[in-house]
PDB file of N, CA and C in Angstrom:
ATOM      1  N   UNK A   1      56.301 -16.792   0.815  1.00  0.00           N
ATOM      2  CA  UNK A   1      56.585 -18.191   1.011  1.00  0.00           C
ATOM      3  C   UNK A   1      57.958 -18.327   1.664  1.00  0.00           C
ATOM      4  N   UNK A   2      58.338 -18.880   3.098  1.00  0.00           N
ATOM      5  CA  UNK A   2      59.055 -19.280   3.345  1.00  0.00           C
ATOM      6  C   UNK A   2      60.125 -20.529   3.351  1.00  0.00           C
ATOM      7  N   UNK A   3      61.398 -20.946   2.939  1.00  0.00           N
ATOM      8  CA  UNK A   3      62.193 -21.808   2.503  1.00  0.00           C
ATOM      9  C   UNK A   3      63.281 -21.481   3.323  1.00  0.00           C
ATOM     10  N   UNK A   4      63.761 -22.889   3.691  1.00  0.00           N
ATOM     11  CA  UNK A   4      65.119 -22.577   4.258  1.00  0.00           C
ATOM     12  C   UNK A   4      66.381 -22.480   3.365  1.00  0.00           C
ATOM     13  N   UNK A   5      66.546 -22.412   2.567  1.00  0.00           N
ATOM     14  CA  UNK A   5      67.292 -22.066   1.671  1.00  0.00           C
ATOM     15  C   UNK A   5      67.776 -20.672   1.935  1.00  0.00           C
ATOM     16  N   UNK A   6      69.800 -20.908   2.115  1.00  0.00           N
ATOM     17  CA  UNK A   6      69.777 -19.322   2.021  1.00  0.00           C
ATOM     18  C   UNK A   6      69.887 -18.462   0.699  1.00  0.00           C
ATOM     19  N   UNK A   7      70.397 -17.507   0.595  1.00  0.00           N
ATOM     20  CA  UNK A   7      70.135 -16.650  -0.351  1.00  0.00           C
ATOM     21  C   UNK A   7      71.306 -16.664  -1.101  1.00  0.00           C
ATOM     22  N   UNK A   8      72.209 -17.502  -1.066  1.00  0.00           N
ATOM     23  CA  UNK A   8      72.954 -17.768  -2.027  1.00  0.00           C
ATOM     24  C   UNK A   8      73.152 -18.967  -3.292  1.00  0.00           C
ATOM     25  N   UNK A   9      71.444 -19.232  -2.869  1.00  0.00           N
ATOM     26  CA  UNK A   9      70.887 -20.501  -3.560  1.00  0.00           C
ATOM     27  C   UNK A   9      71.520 -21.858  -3.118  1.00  0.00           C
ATOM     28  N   UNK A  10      72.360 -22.209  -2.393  1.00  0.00           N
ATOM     29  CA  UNK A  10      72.749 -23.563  -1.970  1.00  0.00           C
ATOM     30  C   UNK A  10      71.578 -23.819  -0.962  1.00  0.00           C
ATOM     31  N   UNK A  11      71.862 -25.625  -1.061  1.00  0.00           N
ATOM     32  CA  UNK A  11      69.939 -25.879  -0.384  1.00  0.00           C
ATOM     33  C   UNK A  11      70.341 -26.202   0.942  1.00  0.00           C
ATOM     34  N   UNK A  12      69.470 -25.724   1.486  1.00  0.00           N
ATOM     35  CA  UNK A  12      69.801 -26.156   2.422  1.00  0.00           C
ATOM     36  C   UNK A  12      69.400 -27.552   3.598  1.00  0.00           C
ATOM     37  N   UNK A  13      68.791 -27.318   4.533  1.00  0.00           N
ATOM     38  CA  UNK A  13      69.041 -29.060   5.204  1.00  0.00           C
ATOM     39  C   UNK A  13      67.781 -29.404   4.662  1.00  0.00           C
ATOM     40  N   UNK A  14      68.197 -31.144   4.030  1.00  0.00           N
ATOM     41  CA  UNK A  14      67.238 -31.447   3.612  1.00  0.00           C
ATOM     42  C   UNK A  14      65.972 -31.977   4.265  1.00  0.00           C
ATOM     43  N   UNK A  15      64.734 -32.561   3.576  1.00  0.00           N
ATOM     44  CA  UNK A  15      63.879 -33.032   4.505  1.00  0.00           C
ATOM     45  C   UNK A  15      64.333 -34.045   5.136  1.00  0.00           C
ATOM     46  N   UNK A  16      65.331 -35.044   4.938  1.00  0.00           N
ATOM     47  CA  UNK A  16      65.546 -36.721   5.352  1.00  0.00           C
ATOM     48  C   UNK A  16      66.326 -36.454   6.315  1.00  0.00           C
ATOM     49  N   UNK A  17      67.314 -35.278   6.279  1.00  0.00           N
ATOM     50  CA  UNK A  17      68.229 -34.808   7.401  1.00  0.00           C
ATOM     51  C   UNK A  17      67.544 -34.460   8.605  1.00  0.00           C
ATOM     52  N   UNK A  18      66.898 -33.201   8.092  1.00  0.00           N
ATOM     53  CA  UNK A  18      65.652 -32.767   9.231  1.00  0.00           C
ATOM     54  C   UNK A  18      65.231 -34.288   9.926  1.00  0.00           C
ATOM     55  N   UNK A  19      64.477 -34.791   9.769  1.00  0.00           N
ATOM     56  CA  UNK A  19      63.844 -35.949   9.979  1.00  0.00           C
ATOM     57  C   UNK A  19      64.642 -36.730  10.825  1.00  0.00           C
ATOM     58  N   UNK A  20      65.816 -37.229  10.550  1.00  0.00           N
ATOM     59  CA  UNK A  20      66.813 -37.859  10.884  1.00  0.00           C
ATOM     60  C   UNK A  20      67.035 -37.313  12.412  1.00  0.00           C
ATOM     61  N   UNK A  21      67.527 -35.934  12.095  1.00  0.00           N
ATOM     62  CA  UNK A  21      67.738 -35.308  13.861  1.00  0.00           C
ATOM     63  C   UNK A  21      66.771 -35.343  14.848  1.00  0.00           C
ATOM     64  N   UNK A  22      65.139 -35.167  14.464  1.00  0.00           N
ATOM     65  CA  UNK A  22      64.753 -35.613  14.911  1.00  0.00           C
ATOM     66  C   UNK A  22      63.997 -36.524  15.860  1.00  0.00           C
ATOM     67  N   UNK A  23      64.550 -37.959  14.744  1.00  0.00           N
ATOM     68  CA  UNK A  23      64.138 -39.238  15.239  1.00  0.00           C
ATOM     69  C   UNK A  23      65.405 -39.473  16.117  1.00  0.00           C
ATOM     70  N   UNK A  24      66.369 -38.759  16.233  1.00  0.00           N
ATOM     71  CA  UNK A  24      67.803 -39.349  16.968  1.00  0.00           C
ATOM     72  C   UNK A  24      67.337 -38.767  18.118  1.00  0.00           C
ATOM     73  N   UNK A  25      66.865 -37.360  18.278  1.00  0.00           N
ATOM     74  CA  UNK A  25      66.646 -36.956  20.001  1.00  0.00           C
ATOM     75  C   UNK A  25      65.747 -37.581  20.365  1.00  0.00           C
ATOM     76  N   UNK A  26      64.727 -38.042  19.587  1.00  0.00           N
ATOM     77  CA  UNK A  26      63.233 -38.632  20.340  1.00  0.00           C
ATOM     78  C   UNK A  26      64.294 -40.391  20.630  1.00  0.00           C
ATOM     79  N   UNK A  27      64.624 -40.792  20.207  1.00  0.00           N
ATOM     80  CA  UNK A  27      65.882 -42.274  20.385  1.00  0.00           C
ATOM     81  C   UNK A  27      66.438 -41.858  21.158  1.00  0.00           C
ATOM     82  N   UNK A  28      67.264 -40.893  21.396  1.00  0.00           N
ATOM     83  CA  UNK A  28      68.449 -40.448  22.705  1.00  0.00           C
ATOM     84  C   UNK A  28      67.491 -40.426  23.824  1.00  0.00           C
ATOM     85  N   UNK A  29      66.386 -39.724  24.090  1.00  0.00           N
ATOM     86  CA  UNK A  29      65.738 -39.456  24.742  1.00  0.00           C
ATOM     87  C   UNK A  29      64.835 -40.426  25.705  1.00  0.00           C
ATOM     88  N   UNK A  30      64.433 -41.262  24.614  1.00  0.00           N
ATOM     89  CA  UNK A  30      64.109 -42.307  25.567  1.00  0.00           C
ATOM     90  C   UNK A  30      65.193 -43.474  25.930  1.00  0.00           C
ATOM     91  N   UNK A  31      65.913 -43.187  25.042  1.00  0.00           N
ATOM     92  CA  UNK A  31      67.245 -44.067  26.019  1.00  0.00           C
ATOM     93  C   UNK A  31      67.434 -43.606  27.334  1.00  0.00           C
ATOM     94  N   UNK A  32      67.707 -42.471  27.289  1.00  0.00           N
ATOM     95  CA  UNK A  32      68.369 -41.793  28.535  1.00  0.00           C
ATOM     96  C   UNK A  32      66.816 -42.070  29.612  1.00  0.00           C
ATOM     97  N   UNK A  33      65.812 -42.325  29.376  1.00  0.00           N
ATOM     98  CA  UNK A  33      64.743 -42.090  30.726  1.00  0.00           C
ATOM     99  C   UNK A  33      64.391 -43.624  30.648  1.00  0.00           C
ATOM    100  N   UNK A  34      64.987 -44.395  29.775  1.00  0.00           N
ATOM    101  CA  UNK A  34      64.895 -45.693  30.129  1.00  0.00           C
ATOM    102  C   UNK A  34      65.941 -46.318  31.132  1.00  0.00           C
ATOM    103  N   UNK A  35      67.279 -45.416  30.922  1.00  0.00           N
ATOM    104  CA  UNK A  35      68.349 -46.024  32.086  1.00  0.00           C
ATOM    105  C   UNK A  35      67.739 -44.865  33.467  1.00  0.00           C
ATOM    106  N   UNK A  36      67.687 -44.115  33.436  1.00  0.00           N
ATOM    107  CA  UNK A  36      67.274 -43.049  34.165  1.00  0.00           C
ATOM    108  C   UNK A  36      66.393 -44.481  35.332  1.00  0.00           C
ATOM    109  N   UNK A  37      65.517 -45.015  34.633  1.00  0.00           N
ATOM    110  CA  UNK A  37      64.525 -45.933  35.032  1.00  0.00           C
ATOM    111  C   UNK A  37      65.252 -46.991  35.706  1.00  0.00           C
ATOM    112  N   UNK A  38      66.312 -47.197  35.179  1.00  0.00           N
ATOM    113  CA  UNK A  38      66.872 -48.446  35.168  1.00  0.00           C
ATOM    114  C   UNK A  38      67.469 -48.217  36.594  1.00  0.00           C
ATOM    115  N   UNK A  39      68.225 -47.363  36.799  1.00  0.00           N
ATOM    116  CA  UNK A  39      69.072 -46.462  37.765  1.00  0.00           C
ATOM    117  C   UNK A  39      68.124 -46.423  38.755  1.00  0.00           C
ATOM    118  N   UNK A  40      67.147 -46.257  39.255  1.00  0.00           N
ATOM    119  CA  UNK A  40      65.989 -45.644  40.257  1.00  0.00           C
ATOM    120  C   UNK A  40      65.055 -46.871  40.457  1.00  0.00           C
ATOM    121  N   UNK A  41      64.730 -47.542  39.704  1.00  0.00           N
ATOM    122  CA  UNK A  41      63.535 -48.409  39.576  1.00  0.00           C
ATOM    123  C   UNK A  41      64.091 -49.805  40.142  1.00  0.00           C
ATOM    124  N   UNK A  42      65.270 -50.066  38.932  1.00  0.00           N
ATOM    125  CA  UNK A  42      65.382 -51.422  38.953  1.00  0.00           C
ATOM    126  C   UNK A  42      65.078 -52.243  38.578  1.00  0.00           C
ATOM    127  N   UNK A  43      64.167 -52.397  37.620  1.00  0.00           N
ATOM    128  CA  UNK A  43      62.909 -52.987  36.590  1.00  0.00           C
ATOM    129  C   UNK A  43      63.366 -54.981  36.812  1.00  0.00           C
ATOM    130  N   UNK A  44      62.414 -55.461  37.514  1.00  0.00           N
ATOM    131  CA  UNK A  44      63.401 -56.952  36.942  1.00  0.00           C
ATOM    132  C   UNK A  44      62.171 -57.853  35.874  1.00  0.00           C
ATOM    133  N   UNK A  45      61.594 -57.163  35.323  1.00  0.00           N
ATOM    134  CA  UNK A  45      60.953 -57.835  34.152  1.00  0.00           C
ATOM    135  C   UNK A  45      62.182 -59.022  33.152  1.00  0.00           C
ATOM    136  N   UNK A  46      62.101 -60.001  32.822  1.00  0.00           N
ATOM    137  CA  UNK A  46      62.723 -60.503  31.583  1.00  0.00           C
ATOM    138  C   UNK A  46      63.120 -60.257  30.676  1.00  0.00           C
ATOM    139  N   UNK A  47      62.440 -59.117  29.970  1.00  0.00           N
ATOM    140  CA  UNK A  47      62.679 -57.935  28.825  1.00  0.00           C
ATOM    141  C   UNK A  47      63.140 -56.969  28.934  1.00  0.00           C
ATOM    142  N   UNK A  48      63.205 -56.379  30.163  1.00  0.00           N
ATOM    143  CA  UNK A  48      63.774 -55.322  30.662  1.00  0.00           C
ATOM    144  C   UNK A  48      65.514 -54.780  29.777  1.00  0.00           C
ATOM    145  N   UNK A  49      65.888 -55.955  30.046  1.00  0.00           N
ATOM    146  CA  UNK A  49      67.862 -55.814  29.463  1.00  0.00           C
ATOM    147  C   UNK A  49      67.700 -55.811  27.957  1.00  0.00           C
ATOM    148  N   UNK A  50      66.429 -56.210  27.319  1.00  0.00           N
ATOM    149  CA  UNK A  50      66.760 -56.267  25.456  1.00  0.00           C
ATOM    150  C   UNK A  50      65.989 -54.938  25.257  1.00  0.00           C
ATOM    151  N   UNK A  51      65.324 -54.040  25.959  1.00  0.00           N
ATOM    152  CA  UNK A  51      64.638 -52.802  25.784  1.00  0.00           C
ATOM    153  C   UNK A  51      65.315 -52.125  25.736  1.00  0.00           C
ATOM    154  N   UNK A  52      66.353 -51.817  26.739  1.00  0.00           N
ATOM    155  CA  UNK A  52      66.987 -50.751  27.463  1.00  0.00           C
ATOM    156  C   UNK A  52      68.502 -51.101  26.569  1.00  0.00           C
ATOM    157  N   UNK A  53      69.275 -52.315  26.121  1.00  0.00           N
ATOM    158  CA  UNK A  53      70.120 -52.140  25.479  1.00  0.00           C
ATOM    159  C   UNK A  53      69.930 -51.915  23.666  1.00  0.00           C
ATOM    160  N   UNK A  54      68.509 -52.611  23.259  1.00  0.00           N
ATOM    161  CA  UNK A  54      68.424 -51.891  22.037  1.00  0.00           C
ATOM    162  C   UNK A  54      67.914 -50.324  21.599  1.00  0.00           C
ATOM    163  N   UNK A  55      67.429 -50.091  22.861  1.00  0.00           N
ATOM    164  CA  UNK A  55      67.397 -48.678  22.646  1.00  0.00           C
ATOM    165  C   UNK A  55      68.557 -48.042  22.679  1.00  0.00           C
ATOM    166  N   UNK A  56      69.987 -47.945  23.598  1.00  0.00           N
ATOM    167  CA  UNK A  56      71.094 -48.025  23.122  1.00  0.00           C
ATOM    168  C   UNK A  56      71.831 -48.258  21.806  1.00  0.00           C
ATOM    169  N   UNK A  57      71.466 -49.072  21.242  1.00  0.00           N
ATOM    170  CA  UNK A  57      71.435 -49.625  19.823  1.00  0.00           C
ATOM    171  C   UNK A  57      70.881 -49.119  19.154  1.00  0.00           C
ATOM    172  N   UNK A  58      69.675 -48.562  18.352  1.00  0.00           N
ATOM    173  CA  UNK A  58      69.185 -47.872  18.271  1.00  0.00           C
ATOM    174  C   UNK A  58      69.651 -46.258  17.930  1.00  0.00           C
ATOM    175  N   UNK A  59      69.629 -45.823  18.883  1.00  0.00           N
ATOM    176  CA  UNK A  59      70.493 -44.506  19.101  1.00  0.00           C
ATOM    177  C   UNK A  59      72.028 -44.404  18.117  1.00  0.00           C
ATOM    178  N   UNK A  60      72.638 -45.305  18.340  1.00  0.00           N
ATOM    179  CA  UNK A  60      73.598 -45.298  17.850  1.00  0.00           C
ATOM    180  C   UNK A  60      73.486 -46.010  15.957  1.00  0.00           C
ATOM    181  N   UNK A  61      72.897 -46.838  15.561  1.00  0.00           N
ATOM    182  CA  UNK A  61      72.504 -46.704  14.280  1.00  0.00           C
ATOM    183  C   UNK A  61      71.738 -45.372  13.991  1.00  0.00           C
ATOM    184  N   UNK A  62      70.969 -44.386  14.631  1.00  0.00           N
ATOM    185  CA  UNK A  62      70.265 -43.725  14.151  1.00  0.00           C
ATOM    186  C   UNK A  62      71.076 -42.195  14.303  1.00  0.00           C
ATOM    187  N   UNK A  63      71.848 -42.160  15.103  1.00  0.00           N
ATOM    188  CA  UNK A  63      73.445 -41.597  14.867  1.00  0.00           C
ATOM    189  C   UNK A  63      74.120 -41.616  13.649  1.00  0.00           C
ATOM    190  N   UNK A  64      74.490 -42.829  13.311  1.00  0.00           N
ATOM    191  CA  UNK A  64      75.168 -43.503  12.070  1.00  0.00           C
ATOM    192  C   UNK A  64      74.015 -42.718  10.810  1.00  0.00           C
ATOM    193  N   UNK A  65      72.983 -43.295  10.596  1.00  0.00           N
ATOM    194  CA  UNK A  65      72.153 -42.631   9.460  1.00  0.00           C
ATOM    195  C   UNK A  65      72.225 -41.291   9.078  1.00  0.00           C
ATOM    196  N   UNK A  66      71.902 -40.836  10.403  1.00  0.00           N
ATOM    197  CA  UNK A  66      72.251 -39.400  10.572  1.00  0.00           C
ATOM    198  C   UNK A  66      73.609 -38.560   9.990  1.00  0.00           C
ATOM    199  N   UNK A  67      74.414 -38.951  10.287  1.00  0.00           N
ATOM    200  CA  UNK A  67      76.056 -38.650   9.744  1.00  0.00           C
ATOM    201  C   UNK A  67      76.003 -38.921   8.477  1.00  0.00           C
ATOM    202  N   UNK A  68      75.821 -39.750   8.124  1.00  0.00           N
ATOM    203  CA  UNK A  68      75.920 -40.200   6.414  1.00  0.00           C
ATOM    204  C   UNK A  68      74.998 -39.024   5.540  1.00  0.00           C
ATOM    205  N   UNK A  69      73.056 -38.631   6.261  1.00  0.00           N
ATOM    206  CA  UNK A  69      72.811 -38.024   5.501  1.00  0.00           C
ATOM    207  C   UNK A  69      73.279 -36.584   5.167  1.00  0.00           C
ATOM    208  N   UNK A  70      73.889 -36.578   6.472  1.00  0.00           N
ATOM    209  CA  UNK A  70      74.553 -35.131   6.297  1.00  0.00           C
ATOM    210  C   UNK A  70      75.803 -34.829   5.636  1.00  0.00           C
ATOM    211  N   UNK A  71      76.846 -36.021   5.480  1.00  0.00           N
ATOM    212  CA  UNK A  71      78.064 -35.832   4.886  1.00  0.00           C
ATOM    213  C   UNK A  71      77.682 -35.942   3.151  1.00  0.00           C
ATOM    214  N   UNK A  72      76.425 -36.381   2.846  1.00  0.00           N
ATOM    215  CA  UNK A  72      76.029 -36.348   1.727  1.00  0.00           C
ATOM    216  C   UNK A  72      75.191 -35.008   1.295  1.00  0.00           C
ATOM    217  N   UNK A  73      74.677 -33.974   2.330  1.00  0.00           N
ATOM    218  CA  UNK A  73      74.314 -33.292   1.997  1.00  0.00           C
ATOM    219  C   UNK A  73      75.234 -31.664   2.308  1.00  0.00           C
ATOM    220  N   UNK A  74      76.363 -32.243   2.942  1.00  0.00           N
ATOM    221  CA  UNK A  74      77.641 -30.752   2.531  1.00  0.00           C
ATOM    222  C   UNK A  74      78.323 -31.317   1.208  1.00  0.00           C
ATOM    223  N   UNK A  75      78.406 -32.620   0.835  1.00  0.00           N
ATOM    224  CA  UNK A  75      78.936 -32.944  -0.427  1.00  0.00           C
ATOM    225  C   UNK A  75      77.819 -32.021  -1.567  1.00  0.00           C
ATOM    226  N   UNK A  76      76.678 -32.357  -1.381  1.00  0.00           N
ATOM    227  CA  UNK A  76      75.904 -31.463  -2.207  1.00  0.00           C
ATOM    228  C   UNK A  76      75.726 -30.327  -2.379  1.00  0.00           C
ATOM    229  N   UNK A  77      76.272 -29.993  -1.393  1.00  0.00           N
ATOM    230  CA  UNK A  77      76.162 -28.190  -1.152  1.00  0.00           C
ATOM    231  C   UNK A  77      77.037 -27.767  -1.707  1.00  0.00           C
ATOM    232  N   UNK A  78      78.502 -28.303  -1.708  1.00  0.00           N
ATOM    233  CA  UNK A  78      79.837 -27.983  -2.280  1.00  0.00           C
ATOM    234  C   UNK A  78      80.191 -28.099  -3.632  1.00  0.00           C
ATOM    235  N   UNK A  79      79.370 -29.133  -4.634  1.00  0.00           N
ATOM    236  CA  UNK A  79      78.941 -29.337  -5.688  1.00  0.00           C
ATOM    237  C   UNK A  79      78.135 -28.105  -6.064  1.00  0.00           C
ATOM    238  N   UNK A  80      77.262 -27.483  -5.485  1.00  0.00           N
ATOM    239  CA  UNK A  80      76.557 -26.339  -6.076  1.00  0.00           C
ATOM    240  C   UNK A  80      77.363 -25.255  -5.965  1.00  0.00           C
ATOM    241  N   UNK A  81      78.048 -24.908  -5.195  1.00  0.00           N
ATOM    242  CA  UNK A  81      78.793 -23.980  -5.109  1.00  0.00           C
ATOM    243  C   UNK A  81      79.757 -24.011  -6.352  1.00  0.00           C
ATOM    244  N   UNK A  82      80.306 -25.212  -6.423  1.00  0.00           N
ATOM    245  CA  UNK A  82      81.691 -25.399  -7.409  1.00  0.00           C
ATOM    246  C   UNK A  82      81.030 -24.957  -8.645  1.00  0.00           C
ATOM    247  N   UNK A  83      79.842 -25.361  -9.095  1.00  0.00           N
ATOM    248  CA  UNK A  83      78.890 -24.960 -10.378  1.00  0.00           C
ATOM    249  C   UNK A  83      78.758 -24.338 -10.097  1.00  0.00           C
ATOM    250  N   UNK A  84      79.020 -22.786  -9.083  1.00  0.00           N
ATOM    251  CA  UNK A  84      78.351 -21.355  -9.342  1.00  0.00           C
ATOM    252  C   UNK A  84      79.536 -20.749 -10.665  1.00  0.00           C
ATOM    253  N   UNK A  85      80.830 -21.312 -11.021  1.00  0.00           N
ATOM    254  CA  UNK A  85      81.461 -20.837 -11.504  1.00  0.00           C
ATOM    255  C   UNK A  85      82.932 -20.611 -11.021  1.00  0.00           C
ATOM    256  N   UNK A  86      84.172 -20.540 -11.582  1.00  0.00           N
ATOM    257  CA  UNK A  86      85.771 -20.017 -11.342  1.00  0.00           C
ATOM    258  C   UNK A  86      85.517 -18.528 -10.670  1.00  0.00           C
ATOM    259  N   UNK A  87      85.953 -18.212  -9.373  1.00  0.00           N
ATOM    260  CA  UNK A  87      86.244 -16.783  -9.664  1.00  0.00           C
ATOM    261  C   UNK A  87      87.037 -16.353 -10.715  1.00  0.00           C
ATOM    262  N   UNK A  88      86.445 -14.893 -10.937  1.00  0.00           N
ATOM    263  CA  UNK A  88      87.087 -14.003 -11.571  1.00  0.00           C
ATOM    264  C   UNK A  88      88.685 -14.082 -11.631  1.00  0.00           C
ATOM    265  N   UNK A  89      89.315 -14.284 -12.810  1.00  0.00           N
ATOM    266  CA  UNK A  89      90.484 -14.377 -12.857  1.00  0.00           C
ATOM    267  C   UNK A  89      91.396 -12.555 -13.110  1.00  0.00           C
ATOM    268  N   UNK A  90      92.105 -12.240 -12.333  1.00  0.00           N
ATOM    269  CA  UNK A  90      92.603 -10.780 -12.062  1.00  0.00           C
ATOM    270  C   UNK A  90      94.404 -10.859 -12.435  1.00  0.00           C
ATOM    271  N   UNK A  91      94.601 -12.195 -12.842  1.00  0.00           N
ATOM    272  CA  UNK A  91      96.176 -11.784 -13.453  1.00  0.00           C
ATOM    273  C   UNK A  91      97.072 -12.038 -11.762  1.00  0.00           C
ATOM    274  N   UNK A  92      98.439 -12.240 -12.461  1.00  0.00           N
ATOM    275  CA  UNK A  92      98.922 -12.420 -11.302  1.00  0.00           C
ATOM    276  C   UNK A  92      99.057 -11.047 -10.477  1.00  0.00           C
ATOM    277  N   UNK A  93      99.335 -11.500  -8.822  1.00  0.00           N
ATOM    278  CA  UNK A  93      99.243 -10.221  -8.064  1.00  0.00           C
ATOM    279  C   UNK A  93     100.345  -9.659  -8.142  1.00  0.00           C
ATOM    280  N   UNK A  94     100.436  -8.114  -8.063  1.00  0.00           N
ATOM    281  CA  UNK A  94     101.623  -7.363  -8.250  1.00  0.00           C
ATOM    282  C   UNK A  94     102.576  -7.834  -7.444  1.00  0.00           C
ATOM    283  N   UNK A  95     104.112  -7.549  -8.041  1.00  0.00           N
ATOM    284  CA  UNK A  95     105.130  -7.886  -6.878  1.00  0.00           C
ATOM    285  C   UNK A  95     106.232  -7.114  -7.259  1.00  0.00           C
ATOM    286  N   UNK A  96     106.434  -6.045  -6.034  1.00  0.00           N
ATOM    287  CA  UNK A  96     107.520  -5.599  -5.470  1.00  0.00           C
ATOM    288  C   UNK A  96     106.859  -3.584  -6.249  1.00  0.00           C
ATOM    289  N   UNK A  97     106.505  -3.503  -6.109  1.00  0.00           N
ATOM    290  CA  UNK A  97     105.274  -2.401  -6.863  1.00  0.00           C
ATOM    291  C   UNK A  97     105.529  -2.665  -8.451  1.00  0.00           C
ATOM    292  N   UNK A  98     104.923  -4.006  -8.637  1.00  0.00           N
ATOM    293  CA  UNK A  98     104.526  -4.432 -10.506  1.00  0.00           C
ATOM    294  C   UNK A  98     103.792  -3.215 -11.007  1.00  0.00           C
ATOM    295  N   UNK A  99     102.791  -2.747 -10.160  1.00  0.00           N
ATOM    296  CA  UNK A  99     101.935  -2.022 -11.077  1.00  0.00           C
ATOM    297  C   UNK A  99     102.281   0.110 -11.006  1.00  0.00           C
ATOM    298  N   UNK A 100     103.581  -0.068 -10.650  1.00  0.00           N
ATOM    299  CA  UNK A 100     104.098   1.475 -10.500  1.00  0.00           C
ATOM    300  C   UNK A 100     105.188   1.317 -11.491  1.00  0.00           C
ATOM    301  N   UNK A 101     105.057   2.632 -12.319  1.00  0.00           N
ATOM    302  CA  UNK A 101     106.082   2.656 -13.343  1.00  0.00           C
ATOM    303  C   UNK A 101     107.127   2.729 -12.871  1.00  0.00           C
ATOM    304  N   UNK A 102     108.569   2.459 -12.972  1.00  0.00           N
ATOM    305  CA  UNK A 102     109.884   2.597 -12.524  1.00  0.00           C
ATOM    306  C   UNK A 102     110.043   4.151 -12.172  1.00  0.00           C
ATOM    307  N   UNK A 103     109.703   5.032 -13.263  1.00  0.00           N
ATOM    308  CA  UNK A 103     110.045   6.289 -12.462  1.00  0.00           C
ATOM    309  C   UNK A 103     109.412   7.022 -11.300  1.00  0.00           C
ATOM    310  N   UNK A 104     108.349   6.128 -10.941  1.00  0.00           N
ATOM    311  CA  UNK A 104     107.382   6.807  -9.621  1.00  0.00           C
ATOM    312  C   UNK A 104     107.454   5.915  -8.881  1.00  0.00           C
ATOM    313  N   UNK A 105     108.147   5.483  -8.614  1.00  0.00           N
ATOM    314  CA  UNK A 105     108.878   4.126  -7.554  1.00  0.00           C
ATOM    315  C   UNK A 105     109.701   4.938  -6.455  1.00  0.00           C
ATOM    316  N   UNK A 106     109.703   5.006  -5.225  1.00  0.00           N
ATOM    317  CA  UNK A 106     109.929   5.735  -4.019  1.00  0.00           C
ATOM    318  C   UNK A 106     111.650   4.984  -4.299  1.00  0.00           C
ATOM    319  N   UNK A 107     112.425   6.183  -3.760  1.00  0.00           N
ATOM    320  CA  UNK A 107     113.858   6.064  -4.020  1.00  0.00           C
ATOM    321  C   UNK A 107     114.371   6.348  -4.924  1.00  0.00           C
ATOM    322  N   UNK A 108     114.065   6.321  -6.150  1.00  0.00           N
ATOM    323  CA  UNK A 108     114.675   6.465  -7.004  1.00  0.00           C
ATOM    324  C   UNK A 108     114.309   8.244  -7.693  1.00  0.00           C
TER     325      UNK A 108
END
């Protein structure tokens, strides 16, 4: 069974995220071949300017969604991590050779 999850058990991208990126390229996408259109064609329909700027619109709320689900899902990730536990505590680090007896100390 395959999972995207890596192997350090933090989850990874969720389904709403997935989803999200998505729906933003298929939105970017036809933005961009709607001005593309706009640029070449010239469209003078009536509707033409509320298509082509809410798809603009669009894009950019679906941008916005996008960011949020993701800043909510490294917040979650970082939360699991923090619950894996403190590292190992090892004492303070030696200083100036702490851990050599005085008489096997170079110079002397």
């Amino acid at each position: 069974m395959k999972t995207d999850d890596p192997p350090d058990g933090v989850p990874g991208r969720t389904r709403g995220t997935r989803v999200a990126e998505w729906v933003l390229c298929g939105v970017l996408t036809t933005a961009v071949l709607l001005t593309a259109v706009e640029a070449i064609a010239r469209p003078t329909a009536p509707w033409w300017p509320f298509v082509l700027e809410n798809a603009w619109t669009l894009s950019a709320v679906t941008l916005g969604c996008r960011a949020v689900l993701r800043i909510t899902e490294k917040a979650d990730a970082r939360d699991v991590e923090g619950r894996a536990g403190p590292p190992p505590d090892h004492g303070p680090a030696p200083q100036d050779g702490g851990d050599v007896p005085p008489s096997r100390r170079s110079g002397r």
